[in-house]
Protein backbone atom coordinates (compact mmCIF):
# COMPACT_ATOMS: atom_id res chain seq x y z
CA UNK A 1 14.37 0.08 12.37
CA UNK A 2 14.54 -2.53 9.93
CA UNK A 3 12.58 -5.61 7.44
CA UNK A 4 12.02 -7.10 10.87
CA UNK A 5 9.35 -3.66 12.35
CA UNK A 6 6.78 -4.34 9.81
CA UNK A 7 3.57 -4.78 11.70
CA UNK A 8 3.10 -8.43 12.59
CA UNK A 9 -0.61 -8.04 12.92
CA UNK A 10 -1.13 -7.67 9.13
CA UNK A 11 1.88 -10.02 8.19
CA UNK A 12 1.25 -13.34 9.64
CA UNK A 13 -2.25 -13.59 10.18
CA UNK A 14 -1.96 -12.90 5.83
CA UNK A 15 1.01 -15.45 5.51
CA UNK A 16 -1.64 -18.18 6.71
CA UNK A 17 -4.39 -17.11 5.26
CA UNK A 18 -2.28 -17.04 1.76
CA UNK A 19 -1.27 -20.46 2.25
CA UNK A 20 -4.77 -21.65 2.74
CA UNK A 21 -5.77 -19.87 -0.63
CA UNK A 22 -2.92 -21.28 -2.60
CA UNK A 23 -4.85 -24.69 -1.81
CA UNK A 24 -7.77 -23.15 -4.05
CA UNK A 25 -5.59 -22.34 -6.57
CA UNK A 26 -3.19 -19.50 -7.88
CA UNK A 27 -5.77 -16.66 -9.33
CA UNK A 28 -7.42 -16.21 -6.43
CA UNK A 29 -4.83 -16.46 -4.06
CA UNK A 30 -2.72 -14.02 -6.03
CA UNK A 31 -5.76 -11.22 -6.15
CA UNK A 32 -5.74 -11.92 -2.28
CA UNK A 33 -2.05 -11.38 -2.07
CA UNK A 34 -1.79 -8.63 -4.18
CA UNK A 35 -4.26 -6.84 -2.03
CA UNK A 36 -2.59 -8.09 1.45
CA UNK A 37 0.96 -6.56 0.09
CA UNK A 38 -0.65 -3.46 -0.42
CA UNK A 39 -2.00 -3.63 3.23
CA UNK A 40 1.45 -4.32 4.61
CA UNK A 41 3.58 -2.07 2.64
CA UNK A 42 0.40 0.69 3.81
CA UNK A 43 1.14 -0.58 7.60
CA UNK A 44 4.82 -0.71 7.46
CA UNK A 45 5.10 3.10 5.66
CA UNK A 46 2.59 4.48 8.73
CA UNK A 47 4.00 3.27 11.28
CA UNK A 48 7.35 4.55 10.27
CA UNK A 49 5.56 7.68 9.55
CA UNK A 50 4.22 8.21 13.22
CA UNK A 51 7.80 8.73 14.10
CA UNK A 52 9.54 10.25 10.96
CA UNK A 53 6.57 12.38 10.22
CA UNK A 54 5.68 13.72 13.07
CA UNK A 55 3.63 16.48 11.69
CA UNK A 56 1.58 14.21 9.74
CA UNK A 57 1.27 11.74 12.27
CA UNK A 58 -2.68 12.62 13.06
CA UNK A 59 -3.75 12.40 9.39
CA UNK A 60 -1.79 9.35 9.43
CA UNK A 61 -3.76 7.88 12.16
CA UNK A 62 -6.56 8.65 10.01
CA UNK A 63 -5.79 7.11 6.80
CA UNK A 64 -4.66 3.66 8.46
CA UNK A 65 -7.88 2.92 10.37
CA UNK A 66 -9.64 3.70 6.70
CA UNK A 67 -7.11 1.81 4.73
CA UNK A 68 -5.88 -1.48 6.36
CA UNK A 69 -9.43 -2.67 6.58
CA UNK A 70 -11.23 -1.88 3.84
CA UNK A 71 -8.55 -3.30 2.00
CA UNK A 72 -9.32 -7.11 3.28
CA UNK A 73 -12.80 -6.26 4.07
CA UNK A 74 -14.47 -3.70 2.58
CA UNK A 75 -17.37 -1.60 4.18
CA UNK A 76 -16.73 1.12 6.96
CA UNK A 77 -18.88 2.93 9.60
CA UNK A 78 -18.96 6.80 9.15
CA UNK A 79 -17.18 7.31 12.52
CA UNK A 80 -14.21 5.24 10.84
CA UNK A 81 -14.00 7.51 8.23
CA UNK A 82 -15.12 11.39 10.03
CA UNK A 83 -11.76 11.55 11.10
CA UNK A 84 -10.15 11.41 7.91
CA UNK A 85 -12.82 13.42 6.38
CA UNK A 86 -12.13 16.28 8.66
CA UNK A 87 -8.42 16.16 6.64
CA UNK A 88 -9.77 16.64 3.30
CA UNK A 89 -9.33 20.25 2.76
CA UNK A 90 -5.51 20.13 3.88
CA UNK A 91 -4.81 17.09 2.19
CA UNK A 92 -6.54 18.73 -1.08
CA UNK A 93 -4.58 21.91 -0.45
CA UNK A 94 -1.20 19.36 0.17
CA UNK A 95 -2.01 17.34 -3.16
CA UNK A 96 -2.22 20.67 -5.31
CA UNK A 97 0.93 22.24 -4.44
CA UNK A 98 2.91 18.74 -3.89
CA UNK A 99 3.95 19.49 -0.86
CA UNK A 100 6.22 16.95 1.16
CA UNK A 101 8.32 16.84 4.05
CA UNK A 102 11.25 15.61 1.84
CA UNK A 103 13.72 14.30 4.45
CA UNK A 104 10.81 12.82 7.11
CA UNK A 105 9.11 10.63 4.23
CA UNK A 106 12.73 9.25 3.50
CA UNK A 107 13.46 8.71 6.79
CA UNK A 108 10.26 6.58 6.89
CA UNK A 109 10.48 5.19 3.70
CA UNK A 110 13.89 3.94 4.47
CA UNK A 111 13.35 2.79 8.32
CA UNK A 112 16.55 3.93 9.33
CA UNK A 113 17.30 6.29 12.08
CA UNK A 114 13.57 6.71 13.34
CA UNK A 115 13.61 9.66 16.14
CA UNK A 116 11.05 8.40 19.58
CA UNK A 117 7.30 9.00 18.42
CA UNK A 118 6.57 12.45 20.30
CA UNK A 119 5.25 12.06 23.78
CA UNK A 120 2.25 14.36 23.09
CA UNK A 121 0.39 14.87 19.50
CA UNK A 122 1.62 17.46 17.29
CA UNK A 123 -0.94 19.25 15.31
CA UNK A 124 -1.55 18.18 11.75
CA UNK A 125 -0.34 20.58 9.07
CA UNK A 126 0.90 19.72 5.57
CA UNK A 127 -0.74 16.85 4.93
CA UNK A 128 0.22 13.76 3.57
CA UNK A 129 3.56 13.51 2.20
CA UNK A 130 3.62 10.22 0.51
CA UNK A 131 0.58 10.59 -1.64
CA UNK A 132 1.48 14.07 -2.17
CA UNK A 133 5.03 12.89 -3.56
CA UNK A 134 3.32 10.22 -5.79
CA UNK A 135 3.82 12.97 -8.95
CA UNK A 136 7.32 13.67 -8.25
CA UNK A 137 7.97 9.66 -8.00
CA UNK A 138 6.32 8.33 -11.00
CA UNK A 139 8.61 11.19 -12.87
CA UNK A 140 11.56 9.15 -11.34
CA UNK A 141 10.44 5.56 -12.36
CA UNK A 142 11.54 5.18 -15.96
CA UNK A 143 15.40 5.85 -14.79
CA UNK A 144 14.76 2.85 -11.91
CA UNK A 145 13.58 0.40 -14.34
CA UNK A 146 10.01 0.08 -13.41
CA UNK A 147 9.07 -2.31 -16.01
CA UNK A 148 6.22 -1.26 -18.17
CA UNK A 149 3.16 -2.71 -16.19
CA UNK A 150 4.29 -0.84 -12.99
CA UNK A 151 4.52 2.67 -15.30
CA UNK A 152 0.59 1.66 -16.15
CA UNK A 153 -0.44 1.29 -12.92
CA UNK A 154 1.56 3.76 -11.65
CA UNK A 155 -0.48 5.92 -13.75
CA UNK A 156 -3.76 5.07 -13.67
CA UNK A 157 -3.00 5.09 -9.91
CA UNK A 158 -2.50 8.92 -10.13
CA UNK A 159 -4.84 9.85 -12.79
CA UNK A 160 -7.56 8.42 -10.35
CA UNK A 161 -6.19 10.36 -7.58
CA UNK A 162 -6.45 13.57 -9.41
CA UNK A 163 -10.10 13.01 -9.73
CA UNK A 164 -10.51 12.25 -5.92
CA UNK A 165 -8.79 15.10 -5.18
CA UNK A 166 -10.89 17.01 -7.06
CA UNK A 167 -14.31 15.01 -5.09
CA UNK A 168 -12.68 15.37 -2.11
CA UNK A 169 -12.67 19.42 -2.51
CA UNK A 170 -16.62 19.60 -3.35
CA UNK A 171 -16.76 17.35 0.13
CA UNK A 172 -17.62 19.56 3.00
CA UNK A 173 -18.39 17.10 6.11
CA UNK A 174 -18.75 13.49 6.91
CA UNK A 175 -22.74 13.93 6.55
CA UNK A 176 -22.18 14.11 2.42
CA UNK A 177 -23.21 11.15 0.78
CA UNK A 178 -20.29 10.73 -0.87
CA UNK A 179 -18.18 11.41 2.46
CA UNK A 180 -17.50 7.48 2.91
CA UNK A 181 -16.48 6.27 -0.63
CA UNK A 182 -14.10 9.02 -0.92
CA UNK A 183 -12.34 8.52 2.37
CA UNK A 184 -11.91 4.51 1.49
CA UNK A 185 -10.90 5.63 -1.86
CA UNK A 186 -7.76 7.76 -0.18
CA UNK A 187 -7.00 4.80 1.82
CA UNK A 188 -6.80 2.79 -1.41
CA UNK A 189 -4.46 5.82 -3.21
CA UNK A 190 -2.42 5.42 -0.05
CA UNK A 191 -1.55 2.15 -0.05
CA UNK A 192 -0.66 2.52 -3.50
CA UNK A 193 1.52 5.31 -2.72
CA UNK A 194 3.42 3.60 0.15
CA UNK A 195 3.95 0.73 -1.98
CA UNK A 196 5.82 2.63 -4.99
CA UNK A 197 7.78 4.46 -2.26
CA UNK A 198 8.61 1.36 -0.55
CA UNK A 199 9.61 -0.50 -3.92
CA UNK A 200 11.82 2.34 -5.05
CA UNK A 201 13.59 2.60 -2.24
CA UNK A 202 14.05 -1.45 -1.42
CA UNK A 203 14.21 -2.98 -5.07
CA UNK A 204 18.07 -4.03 -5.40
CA UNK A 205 18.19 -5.06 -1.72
CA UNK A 206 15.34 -7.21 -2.10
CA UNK A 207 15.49 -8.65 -5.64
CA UNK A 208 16.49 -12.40 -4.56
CA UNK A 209 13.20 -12.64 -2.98
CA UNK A 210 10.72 -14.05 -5.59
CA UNK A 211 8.03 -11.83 -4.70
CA UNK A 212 10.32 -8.90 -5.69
CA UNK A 213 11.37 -10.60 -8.85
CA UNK A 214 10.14 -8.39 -11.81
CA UNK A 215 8.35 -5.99 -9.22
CA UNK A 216 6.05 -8.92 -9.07
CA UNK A 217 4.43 -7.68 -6.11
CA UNK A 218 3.96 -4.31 -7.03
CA UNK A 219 2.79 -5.29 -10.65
CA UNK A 220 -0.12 -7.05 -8.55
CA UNK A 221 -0.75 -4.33 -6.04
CA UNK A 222 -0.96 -1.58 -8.24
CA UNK A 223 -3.28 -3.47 -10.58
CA UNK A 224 -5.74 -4.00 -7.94
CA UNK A 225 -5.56 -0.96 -6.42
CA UNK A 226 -6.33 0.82 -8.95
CA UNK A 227 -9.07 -1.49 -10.18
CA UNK A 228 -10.76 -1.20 -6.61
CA UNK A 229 -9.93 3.17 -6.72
CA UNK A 230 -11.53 3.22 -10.21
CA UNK A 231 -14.63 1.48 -8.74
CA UNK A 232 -14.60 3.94 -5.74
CA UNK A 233 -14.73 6.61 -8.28
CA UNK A 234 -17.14 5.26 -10.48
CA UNK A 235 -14.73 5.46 -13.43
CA UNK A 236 -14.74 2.54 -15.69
CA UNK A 237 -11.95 0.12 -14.70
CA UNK A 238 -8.28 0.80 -16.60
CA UNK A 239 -7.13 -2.80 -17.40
CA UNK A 240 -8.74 -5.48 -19.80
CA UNK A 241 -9.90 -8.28 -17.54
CA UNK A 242 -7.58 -10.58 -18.81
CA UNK A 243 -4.69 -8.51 -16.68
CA UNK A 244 -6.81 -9.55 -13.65
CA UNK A 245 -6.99 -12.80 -12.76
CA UNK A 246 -4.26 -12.92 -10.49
CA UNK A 247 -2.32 -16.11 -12.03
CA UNK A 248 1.02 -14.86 -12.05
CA UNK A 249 0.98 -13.39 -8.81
CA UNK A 250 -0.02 -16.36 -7.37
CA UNK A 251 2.69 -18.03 -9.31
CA UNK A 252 5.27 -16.53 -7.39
CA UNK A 253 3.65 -17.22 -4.19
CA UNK A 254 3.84 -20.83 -5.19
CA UNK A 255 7.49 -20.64 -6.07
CA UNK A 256 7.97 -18.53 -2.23
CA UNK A 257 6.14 -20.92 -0.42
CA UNK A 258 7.58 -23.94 -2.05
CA UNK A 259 11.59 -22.05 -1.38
CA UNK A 260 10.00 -21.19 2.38
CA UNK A 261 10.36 -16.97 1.48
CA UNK A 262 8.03 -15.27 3.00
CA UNK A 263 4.66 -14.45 1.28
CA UNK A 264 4.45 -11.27 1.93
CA UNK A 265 6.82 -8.06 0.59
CA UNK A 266 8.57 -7.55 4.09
CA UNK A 267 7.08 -10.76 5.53
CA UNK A 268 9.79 -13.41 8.06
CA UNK A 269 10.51 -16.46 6.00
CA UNK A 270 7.91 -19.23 6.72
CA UNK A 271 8.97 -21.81 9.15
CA UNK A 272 10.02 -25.43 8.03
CA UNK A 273 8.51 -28.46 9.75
CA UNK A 274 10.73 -30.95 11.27
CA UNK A 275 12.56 -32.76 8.62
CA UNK A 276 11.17 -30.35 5.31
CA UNK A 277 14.65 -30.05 4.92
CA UNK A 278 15.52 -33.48 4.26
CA UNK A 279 15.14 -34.90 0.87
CA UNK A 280 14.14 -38.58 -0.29
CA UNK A 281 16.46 -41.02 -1.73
């Protein structure tokens, strides 16, 4: 499986809807897109992961329906969420002792070599390996040359997941008030998640795409992320507002719309009309 599996019902419904908000201008089309990479790179990690993590594929099925949504559109019914909820105490118990499935998250994380998706559900049992290996990761960014604002967000990404772990352990059913908020704010650590894994793994392959220039996209994803988790939580927000207007993000969208790349991480190039390619004079 390669760039051309990621899930075309996030991609290119978002590759026209970013083009419409360049038209309004670059912050607020880069906020949009930051949060819309995060969304893919969430969708293109779990549906590897149905296949290369086949123990984990039920809580995976859980965390999408939570995550892809309330990313774009924020505000979920409790029987979007009980299912997820019902995973807290494993994926407390997984978080805790770290524990991942080390060759089945880089088999998904890479895209390569994906065995069939098991004919009949296997039952859950060790969690979630790619929030669980977010520790172990952000140990290994400095030596990839994560520039400095991924190593914040990076960060604050995980300091706010060691507090939800901690809320999601005092959570006991989808009834608790809290039950809601917490699950959207997993699907918010998870999308984070998938998009370091996804960034590590892909960055030298991908760096003549202007969205990867810089870890541009990831710089923008892992700011709002963890802007919306710290909200989730409660906790005051870990950036100065001035990081957060989404202007230089949406500068690169410009520059990938304007080269025809495509305008999302793992997106197709956008088509050209007849005759874009000519030139005048």
């Amino acid at each position: 499986m390669g760039w051309e599996d990621w899930p075309l019902q996030v991609s290119e419904p978002a590759g026209r809807d970013l083009r419409a908000a360049l038209a309004r201008g670059t912050g607020p089309a880069g906020r949009a897109g930051a949060l819309i990479a995060a969304a893919e790179a969430a969708a293109v990690l779990g549906g590897r992961s149905l296949r290369a993590l086949p123990a984990e594929a039920e809580v995976v099925r859980a965390v999408l329906p939570v995550t892809l949504p309330q990313l774009l559109v924020p505000g979920l019914s409790l029987a979007a969420v009980e299912p997820l909820v019902g995973y807290f105490p494993q994926l407390v118990r997984g978080f805790a002792a770290e524990t991942v499935d080390q060759a089945g998250l880089a088999a998904a994380v890479l895209g390569a070599d994906l065995p069939p998706e098991p004919a009949e559900p296997v039952p859950a049992r060790g969690g979630c390996s790619a929030v669980q290996a977010l520790p172990a990761l952000l140990r290994t960014l400095p030596g990839r040359g994560a520039p400095k604002p991924v190593l914040d967000g990076a960060n604050a990404l995980l300091a706010a997941g060691d507090e939800l772990h901690r809320r999601m352990a005092e959570t006991r059913s989808v009834a608790d008030p809290a039950a809601r908020a917490l699950a959207e704010a997993y699907g918010t650590l998870y999308a984070g998640a998938a998009s370091l894994h996804l960034w590590a793994a892909h960055a030298d392959a991908r760096a003549a795409h202007p969205l990867w220039t810089q870890a541009g996209w990831l710089q923008a994803a892992l700011t709002e992320l963890a802007v919306r988790l710290s909200g989730q939580l409660g906790e005051p927000i870990p950036y100065a507002l001035e990081a957060l207007d989404g202007r230089r993000y949406g500068a690169l969208l410009v520059l990938a719309a304007r080269t025809h790349a495509p305008l999302t991480p793992f997106g197709r190039p956008a088509p050209q009309r007849p005759g874009a390619e000519r030139t005048s004079g």
